[in-house]
Protein backbone atom coordinates (compact mmCIF):
# COMPACT_ATOMS: atom_id res chain seq x y z
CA UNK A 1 -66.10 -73.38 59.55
CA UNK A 2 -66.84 -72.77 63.21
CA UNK A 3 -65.43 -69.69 65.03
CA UNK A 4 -62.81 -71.61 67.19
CA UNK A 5 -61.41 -73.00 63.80
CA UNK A 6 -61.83 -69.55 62.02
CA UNK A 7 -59.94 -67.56 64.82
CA UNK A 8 -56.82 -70.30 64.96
CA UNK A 9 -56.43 -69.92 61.57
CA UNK A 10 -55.98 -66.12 61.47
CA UNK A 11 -53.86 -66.32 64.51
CA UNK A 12 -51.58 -68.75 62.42
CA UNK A 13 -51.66 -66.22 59.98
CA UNK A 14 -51.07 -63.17 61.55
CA UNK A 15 -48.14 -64.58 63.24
CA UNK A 16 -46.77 -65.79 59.90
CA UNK A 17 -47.37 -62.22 58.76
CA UNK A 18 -45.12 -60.55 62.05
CA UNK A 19 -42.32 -63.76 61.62
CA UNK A 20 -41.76 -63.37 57.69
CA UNK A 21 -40.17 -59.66 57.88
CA UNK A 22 -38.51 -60.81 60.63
CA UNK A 23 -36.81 -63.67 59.07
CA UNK A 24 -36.46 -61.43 55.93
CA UNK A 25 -34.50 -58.79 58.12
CA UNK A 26 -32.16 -61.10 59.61
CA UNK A 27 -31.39 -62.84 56.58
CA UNK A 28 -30.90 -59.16 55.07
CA UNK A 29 -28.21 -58.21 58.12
CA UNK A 30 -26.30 -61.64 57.38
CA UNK A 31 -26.32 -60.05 53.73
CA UNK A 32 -24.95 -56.61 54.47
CA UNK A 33 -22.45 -58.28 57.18
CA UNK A 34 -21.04 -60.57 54.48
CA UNK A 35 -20.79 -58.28 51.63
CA UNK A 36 -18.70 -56.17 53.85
CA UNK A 37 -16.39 -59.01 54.44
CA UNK A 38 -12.85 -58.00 52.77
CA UNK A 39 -11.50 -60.33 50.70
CA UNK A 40 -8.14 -60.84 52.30
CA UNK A 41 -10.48 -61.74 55.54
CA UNK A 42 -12.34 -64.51 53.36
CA UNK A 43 -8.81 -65.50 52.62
CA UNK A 44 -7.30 -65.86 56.63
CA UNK A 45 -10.66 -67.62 57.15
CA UNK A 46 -10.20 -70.24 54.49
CA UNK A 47 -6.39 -70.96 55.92
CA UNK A 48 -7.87 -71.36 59.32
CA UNK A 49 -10.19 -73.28 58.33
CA UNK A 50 -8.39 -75.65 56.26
CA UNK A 51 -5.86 -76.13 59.20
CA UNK A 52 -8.73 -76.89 61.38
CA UNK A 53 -10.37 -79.57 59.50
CA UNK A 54 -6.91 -80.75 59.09
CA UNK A 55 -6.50 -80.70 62.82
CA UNK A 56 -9.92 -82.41 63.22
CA UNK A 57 -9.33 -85.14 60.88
CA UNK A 58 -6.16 -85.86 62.35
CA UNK A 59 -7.81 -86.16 66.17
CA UNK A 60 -9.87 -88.35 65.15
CA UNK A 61 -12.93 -86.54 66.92
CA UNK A 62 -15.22 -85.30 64.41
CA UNK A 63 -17.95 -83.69 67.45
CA UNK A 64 -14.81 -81.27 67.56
CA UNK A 65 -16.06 -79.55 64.19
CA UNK A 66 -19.13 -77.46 65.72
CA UNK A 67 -16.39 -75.35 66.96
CA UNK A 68 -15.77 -74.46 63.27
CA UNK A 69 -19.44 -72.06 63.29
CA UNK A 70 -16.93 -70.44 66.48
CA UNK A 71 -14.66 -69.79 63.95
CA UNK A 72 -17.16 -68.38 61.18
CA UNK A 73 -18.35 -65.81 63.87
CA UNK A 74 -14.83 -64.57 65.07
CA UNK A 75 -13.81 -64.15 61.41
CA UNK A 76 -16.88 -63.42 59.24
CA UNK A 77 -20.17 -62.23 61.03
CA UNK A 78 -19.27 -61.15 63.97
CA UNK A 79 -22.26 -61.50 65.90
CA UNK A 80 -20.73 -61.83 69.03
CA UNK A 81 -18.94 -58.68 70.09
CA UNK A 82 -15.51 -60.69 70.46
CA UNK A 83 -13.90 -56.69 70.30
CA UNK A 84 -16.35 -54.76 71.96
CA UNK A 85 -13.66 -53.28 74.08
CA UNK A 86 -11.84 -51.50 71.06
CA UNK A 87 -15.08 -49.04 71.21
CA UNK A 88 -15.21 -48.16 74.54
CA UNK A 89 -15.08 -44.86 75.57
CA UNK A 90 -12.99 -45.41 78.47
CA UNK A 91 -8.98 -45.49 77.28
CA UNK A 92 -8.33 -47.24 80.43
CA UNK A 93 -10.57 -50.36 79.26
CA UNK A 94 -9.11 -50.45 75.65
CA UNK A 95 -5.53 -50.40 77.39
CA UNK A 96 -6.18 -53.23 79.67
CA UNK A 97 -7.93 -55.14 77.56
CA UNK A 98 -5.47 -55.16 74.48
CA UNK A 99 -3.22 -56.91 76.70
CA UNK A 100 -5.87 -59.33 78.40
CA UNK A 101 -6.82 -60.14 74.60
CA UNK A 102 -2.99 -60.63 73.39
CA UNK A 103 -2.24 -62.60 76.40
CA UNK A 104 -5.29 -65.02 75.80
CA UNK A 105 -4.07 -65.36 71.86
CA UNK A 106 -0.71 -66.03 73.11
CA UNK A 107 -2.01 -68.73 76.34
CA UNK A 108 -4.26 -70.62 73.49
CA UNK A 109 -1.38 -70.73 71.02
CA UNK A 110 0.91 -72.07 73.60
CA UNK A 111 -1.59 -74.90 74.60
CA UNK A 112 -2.30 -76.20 71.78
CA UNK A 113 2.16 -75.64 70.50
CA UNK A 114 2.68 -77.53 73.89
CA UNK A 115 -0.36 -80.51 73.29
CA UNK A 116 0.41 -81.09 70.02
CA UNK A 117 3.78 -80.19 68.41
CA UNK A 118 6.21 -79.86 71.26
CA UNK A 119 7.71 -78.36 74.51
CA UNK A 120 10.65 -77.74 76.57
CA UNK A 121 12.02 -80.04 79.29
CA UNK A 122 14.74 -79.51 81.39
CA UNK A 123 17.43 -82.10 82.73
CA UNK A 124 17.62 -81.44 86.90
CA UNK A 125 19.71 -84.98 87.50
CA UNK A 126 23.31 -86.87 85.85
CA UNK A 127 21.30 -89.70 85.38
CA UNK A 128 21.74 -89.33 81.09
CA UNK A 129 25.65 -87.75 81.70
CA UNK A 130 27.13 -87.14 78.94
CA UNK A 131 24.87 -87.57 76.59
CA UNK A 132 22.73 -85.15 77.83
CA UNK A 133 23.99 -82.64 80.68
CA UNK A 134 22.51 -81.79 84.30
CA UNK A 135 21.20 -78.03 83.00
CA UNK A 136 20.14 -79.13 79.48
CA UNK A 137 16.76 -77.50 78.35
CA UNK A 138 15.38 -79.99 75.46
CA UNK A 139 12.97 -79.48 72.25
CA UNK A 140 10.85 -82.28 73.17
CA UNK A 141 8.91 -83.16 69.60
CA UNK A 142 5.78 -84.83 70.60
CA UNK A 143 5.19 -85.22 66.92
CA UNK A 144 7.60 -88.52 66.24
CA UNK A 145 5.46 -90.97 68.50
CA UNK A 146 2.41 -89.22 68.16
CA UNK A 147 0.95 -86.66 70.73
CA UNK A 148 -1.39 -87.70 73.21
CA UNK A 149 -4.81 -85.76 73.72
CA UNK A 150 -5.28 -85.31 77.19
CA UNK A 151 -6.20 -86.89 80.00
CA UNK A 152 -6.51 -84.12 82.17
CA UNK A 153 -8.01 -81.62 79.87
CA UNK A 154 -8.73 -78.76 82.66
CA UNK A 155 -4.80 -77.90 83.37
CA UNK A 156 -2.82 -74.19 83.32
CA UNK A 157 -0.60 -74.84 80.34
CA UNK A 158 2.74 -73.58 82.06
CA UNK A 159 2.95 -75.94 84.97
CA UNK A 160 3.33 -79.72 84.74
CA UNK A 161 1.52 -80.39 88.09
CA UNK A 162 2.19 -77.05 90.95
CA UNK A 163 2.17 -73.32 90.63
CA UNK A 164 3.95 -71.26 93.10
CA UNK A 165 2.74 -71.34 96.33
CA UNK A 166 2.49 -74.92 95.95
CA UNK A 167 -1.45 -75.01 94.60
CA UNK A 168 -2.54 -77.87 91.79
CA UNK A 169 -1.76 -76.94 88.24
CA UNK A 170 -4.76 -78.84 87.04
CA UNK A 171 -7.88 -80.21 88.15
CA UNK A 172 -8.83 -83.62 88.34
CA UNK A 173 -12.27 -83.72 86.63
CA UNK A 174 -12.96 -84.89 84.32
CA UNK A 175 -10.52 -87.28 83.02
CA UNK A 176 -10.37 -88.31 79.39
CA UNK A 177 -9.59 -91.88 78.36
CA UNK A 178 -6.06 -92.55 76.63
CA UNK A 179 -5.76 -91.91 73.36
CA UNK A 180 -2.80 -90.78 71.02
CA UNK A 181 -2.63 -89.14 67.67
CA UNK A 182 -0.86 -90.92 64.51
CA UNK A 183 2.86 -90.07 64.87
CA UNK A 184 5.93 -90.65 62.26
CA UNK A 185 7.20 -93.74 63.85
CA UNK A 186 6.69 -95.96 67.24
CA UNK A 187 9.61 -95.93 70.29
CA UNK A 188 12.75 -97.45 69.42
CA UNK A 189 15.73 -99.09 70.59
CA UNK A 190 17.94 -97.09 71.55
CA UNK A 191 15.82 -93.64 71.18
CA UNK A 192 16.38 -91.54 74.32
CA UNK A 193 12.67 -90.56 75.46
CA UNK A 194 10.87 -88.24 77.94
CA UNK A 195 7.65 -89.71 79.86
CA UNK A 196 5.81 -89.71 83.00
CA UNK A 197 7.52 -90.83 85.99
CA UNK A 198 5.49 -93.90 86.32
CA UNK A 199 5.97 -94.74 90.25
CA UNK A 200 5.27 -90.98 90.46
CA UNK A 201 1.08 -91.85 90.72
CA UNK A 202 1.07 -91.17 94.40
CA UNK A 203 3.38 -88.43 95.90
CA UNK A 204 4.88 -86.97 99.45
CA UNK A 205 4.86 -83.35 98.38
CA UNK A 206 7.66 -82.65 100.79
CA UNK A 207 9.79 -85.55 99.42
CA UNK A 208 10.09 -85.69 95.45
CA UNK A 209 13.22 -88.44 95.48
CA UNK A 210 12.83 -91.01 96.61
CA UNK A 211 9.46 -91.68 94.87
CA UNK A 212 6.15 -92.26 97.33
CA UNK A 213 6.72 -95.98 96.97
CA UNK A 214 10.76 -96.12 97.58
CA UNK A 215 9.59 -93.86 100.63
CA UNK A 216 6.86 -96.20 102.42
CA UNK A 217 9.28 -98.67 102.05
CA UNK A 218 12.06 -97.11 104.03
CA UNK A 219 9.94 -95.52 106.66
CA UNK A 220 6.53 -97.34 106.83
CA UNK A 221 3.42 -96.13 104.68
CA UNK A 222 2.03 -95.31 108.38
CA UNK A 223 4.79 -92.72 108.87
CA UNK A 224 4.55 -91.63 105.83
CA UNK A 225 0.59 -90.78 106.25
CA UNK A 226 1.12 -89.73 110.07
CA UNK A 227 3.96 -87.21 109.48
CA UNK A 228 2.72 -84.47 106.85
CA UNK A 229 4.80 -81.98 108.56
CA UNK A 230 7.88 -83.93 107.56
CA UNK A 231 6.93 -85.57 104.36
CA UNK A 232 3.92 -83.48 103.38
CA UNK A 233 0.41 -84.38 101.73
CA UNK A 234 0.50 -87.31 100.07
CA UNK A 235 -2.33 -87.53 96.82
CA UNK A 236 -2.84 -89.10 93.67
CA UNK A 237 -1.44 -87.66 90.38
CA UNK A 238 -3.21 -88.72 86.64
CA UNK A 239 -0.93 -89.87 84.42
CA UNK A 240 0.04 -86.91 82.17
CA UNK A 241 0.56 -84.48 85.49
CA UNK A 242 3.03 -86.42 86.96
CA UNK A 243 6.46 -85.52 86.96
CA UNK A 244 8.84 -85.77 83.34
CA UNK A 245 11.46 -88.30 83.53
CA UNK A 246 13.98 -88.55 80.15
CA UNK A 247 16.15 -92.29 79.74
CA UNK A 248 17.66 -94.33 77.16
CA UNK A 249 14.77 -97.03 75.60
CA UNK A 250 16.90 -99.60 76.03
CA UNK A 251 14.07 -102.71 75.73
CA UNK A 252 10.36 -102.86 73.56
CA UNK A 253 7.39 -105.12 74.39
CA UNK A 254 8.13 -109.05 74.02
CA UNK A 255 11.71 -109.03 74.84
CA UNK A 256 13.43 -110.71 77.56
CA UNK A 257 15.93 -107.92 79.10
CA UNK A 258 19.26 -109.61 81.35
CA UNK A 259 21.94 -107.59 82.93
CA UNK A 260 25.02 -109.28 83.58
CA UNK A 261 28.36 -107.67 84.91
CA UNK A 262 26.96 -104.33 83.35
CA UNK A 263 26.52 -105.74 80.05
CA UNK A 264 22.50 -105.39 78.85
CA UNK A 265 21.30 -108.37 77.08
CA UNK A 266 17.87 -108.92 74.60
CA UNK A 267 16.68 -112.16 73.87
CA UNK A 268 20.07 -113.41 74.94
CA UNK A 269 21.75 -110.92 72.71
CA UNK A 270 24.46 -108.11 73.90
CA UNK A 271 23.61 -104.66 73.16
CA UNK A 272 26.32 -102.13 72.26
CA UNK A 273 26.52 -99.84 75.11
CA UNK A 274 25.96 -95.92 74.08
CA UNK A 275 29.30 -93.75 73.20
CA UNK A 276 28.95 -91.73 76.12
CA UNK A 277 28.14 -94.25 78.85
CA UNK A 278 29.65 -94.00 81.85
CA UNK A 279 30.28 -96.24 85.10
CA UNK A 280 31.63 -95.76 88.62
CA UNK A 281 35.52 -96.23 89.38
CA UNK A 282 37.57 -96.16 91.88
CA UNK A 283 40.88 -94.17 91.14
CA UNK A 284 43.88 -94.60 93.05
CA UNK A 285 46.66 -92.61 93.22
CA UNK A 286 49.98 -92.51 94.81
CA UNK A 287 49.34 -89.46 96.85
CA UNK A 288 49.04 -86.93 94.58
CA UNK A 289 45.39 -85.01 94.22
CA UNK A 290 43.53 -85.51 90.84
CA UNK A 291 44.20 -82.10 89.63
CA UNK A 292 41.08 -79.94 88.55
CA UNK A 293 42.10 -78.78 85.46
CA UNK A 294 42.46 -82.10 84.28
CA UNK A 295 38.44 -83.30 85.98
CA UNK A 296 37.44 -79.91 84.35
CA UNK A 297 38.70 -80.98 80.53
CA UNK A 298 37.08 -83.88 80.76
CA UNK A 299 33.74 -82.08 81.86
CA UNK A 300 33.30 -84.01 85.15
CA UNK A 301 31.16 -81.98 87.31
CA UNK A 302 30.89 -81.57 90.85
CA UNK A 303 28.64 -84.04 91.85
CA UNK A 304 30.41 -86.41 90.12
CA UNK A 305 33.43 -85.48 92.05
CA UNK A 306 32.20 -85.80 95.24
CA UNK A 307 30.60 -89.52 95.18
CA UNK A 308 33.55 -90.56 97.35
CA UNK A 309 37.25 -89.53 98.03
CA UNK A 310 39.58 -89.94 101.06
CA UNK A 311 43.13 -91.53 102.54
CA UNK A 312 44.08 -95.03 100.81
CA UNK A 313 43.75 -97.13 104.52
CA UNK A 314 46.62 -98.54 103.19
CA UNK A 315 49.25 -96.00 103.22
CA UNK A 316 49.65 -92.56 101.51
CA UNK A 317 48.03 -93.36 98.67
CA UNK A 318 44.48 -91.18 97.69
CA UNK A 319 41.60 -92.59 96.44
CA UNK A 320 38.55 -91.05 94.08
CA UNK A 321 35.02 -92.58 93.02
CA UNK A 322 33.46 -91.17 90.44
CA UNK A 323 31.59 -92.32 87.24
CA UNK A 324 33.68 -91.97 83.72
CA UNK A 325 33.04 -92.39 80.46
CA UNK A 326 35.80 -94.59 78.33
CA UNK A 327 37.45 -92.32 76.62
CA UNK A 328 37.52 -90.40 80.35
CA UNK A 329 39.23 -93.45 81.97
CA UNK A 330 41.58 -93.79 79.40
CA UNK A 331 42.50 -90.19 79.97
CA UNK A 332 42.62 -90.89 83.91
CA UNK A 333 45.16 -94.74 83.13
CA UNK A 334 47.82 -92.58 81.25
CA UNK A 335 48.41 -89.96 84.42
CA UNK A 336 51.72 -91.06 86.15
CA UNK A 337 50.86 -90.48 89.08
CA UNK A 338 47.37 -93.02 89.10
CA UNK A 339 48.18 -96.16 90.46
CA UNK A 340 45.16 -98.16 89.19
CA UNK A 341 41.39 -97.33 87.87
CA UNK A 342 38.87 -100.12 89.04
CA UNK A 343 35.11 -100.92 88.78
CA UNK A 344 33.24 -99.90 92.05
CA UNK A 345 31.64 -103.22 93.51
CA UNK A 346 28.12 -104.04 94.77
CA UNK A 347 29.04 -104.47 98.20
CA UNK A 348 31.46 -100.73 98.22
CA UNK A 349 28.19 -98.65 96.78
CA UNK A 350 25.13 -100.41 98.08
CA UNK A 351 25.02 -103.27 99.97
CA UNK A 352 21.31 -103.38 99.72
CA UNK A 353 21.27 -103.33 96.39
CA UNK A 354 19.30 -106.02 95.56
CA UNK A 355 16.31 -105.07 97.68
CA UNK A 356 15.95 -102.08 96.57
CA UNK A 357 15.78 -103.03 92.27
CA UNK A 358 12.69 -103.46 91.06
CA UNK A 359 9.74 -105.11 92.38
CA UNK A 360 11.10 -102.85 95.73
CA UNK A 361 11.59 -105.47 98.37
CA UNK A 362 10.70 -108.65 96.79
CA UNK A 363 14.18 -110.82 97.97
CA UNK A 364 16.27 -112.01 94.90
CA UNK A 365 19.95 -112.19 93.78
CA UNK A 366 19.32 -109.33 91.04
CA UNK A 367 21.34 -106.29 91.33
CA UNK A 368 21.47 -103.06 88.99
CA UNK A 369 24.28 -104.60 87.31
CA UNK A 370 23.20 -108.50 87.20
CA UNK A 371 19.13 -108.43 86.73
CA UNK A 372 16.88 -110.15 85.07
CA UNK A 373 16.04 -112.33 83.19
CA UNK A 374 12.63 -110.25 83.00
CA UNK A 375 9.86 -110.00 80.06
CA UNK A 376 8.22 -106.63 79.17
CA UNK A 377 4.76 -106.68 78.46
CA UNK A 378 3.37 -106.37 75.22
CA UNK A 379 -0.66 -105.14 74.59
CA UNK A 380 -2.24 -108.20 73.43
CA UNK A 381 0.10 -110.37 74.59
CA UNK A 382 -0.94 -112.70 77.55
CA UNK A 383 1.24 -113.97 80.64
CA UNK A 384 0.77 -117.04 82.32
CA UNK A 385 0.09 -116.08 86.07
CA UNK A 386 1.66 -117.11 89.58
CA UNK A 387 2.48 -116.02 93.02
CA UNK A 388 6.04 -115.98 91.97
CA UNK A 389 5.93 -113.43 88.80
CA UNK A 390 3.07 -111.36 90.05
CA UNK A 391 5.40 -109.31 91.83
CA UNK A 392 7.18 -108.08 88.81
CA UNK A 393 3.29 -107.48 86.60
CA UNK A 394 1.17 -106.41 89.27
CA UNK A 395 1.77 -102.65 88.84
CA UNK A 396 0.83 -103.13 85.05
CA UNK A 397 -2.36 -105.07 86.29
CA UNK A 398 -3.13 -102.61 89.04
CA UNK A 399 -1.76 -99.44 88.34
CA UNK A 400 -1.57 -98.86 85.39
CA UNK A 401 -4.34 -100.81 83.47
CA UNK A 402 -7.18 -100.44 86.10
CA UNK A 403 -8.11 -103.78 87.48
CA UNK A 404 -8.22 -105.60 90.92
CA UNK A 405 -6.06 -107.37 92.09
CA UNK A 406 -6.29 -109.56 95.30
CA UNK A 407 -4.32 -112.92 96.61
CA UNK A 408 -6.25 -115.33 98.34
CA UNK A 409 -4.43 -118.43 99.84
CA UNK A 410 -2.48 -119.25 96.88
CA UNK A 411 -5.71 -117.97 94.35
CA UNK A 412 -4.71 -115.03 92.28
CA UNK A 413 -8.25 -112.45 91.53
CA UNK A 414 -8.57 -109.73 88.93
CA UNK A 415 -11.64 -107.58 89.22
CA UNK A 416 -12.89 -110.43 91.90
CA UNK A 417 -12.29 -113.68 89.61
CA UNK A 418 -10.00 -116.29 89.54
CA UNK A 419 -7.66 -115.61 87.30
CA UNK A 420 -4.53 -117.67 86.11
CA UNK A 421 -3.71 -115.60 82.92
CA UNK A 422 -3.80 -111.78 82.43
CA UNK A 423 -3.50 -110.30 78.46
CA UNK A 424 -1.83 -106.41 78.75
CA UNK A 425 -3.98 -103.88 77.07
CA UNK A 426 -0.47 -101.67 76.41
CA UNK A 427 2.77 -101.89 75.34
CA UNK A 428 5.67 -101.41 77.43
CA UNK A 429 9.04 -100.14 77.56
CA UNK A 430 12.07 -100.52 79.45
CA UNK A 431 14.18 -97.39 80.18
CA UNK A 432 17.91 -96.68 81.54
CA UNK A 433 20.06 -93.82 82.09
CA UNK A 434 23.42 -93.51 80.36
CA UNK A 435 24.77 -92.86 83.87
CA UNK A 436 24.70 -96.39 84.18
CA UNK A 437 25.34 -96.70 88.36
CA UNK A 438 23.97 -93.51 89.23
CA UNK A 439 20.75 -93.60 87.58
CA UNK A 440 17.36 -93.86 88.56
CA UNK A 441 15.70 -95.98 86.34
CA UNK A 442 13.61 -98.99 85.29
CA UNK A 443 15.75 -101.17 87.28
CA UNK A 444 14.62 -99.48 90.38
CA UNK A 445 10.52 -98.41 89.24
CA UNK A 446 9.82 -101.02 86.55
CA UNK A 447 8.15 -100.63 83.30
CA UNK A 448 6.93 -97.97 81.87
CA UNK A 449 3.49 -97.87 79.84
CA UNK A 450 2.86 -96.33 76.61
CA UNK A 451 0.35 -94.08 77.74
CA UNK A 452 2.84 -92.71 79.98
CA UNK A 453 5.12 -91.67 76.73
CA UNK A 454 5.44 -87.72 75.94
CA UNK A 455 8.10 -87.25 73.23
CA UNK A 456 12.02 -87.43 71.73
CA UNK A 457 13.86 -84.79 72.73
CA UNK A 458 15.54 -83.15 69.47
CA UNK A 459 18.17 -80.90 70.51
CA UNK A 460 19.63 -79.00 73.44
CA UNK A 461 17.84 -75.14 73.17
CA UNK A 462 20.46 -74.11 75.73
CA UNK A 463 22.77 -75.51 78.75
CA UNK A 464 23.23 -74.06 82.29
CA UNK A 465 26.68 -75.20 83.75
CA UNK A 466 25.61 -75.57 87.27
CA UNK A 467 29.11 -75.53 88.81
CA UNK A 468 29.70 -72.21 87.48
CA UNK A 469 27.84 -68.28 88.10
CA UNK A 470 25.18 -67.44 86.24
CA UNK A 471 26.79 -65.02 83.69
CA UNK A 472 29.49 -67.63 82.86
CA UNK A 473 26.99 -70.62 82.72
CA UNK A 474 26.06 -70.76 79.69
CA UNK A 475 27.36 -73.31 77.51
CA UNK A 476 27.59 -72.41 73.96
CA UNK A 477 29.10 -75.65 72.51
CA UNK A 478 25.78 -77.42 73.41
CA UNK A 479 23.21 -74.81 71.79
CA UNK A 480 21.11 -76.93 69.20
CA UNK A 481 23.39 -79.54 69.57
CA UNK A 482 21.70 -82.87 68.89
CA UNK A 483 19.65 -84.69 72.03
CA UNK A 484 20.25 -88.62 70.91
CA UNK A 485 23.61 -88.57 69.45
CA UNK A 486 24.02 -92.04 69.18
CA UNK A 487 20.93 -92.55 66.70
């Protein structure tokens, strides 16, 4: 053996000499650390860690289950000092910090309550009176259809999209692709639903109704861009940061929805309209004012009252437009003193109807009461193009699905080809207030897309009568009470 070979060798064992007592002393520390382990801790960590893997195995993402060895340290060894701060000298430090550490427990268990199980939504418009009431705050369970893992993963778990002072909630990178955990059941007819607010993609900050779309039309995109002082900074929202929206599912993917006189038809089949539906009137009286007792017993708030009133222009009589349920018009016919209770037209609420339903400003006969007939998108499903329909698909296309889409002469191109068929790659849904006229809905924003769907909303937590002050607001016949009545 030569000297260069004899003097590796005894490095190689010298430092095999210094690493073995090394290696013998850690492994004797991991030892000591888990003999000292209590067995009620062994316990908590075997709970955790069977809802973990549970957790993981219902995600779907098993590069999630390093952050079990996380979960080993925190509750077993202990390497990391995760309470260093409970030895400090300073009582100042272990003050401050028990509530720093309490506050993050509390911030991660909301998350991940908020992601996965459910959360609370509140109802700021009539559009679902009186089913569900303006001041409503809803158990939404995002359970039933399966929660979504999200898109925007970097996001303060109390805000939906601005903090005070009018800053982002979230950021924008990165953003995760679609994808929703196994629920109980899929959307049905009938179920009333909270989602994204679809046209809500692009937004005026300084104008939240109408939507950025409804907006550009009325005023000219160019104003809108031009005039930030007035209408604010318009950007770009992802999908699960735009605003909540809660409707009635009132059509699923493959079915041919129709409107006529009011009356929703699928497939050429009437739908039974929802117990608590209402419509606008007009009430006429002979002079004598509709008195407020009566409007309050049959719970007709204040901005229902004040959709239109004023002198009969011919003669004494009074007049009154507001929306009513059935069983509220009935109770309105038997006053003496009403002369006659009648549907409000078209042409006395909006003339312009029909421009403004959905696709905005394409010209047609269809009005929120007569529309259709109109097919909603199915994934898989594949629609045979033209210049005529592409008005009514070419948000799906576009916005929502992520292609191209470009008319040249009379040449339709996705992604820069030709293209005289397009298959969906989601489902879609058709959604519409119970407040039949004074709702905001699919027949004035168009479809909206599975990935845009949160959750049901299971029953009322509480109710705020807006109408009244704050320390008689509350109303207690709605606590708990059940959020889709009608199913």
């Amino acid at each position: 053996m030569n000297n260069f070979e004899e003097n590796k060798q005894n490095s190689s064992i010298e430092a095999k000499t210094k690493a073995e007592p090394m290696a013998v002393k850690q492994t004797g520390m991991l030892k000591e650390r888990l003999s000292r382990i209590q067995r009620s801790r062994w316990i908590r960590f075997a709970a955790v860690s069977v809802i973990f893997f549970g957790w993981v195995a219902w995600l779907g993402s098993w590069w999630v289950l390093v952050f079990w060895f996380l979960l080993f340290d925190i509750y077993i060894t202990k390497f990391i000092p995760w309470n260093w701060w409970k030895f400090s000298p300073n009582p100042i430090v272990r003050k401050v910090m028990s509530w720093v550490d309490a506050i993050v427990y509390a911030l991660v268990l909301v998350y991940f309550l908020f992601l996965f199980v459910g959360q609370n939504y509140q109802i700021p418009s009539s559009s679902l009176e009186k089913t569900l009431l303006t001041g409503d705050f809803l158990w939404v369970n995002k359970m039933v259809y399966g929660p979504r893992v999200p898109q925007t993963p970097l996001h303060f778990p109390l805000a939906q999209n601005t903090l005070p002072g009018g800053f982002d909630s979230y950021i924008e990178s990165p953003q995760w692709a679609y994808h929703r955990l196994k629920g109980y059941r899929g959307v049905e007819r009938g179920d009333i639903v909270v989602f994204n607010f679809p046209a809500g993609d692009t937004v005026a900050t300084k104008v939240p109704n109408p939507d950025y779309y409804s907006l550009c039309y009325e005023v000219g995109r160019a104003a809108v861009w031009a005039n930030s002082d007035r209408f604010g900074k318009v950007k770009y929202r992802p999908v699960d940061r735009r605003d909540a929206y809660v409707k009635r599912c009132i059509g699923l993917p493959g079915e041919t929805l129709t409107m006529k006189n009011g009356t929703v038809y699928i497939n050429g089949k009437p739908l039974p309209e929802p117990q608590n539906m209402q419509r606008n009137y007009i009430i006429e009286t002979d002079g004598t004012p509709l008195p407020v007792d009566l409007l309050d017993e049959l719970k007709i708030s204040n901005e229902a009252r004040s959709l239109g009133n004023g002198q009969s222009p011919y003669g004494k009589e009074l007049w009154y437009a507001m929306p009513l349920t059935k069983d509220a018009k009935k109770a309105i016919e038997a006053q003496p003193y009403v002369k006659q209770v009648r549907t409000l037209t078209i042409a006395e609420s909006n003339p312009m109807d029909s421009v403004l339903t959905y696709p905005l400003g394409v010209q047609k006969s269809w009005t929120h009461n007569d529309y259709g007939p109109l097919w909603i998108p199915k994934k898989g499903a594949t629609l045979k193009l033209s210049l005529q329909n592409l008005p009514y698909y070419i948000r799906c296309i576009k916005n929502y699905e992520g292609n191209s889409v470009e008319v040249k002469g009379n040449t339709i191109f996705i992604n820069g080809k030709p293209a005289t068929h397009y298959t969906f790659k989601m489902d879609y849904y058709w959604m519409m207030g119970d407040n039949r006229d004074n709702s905001s809905d699919s027949r004035y924003w168009g479809f909206v897309p599975e990935d845009h769907i949160i959750g049901q909303p299971m029953f009322v937590i509480i109710s705020f009568d807006p109408d009244k002050p704050l320390l008689q607001s509350i109303r207690w016949d709605r606590i708990f009470k059940s959020a889709n009545p009608d199913k």
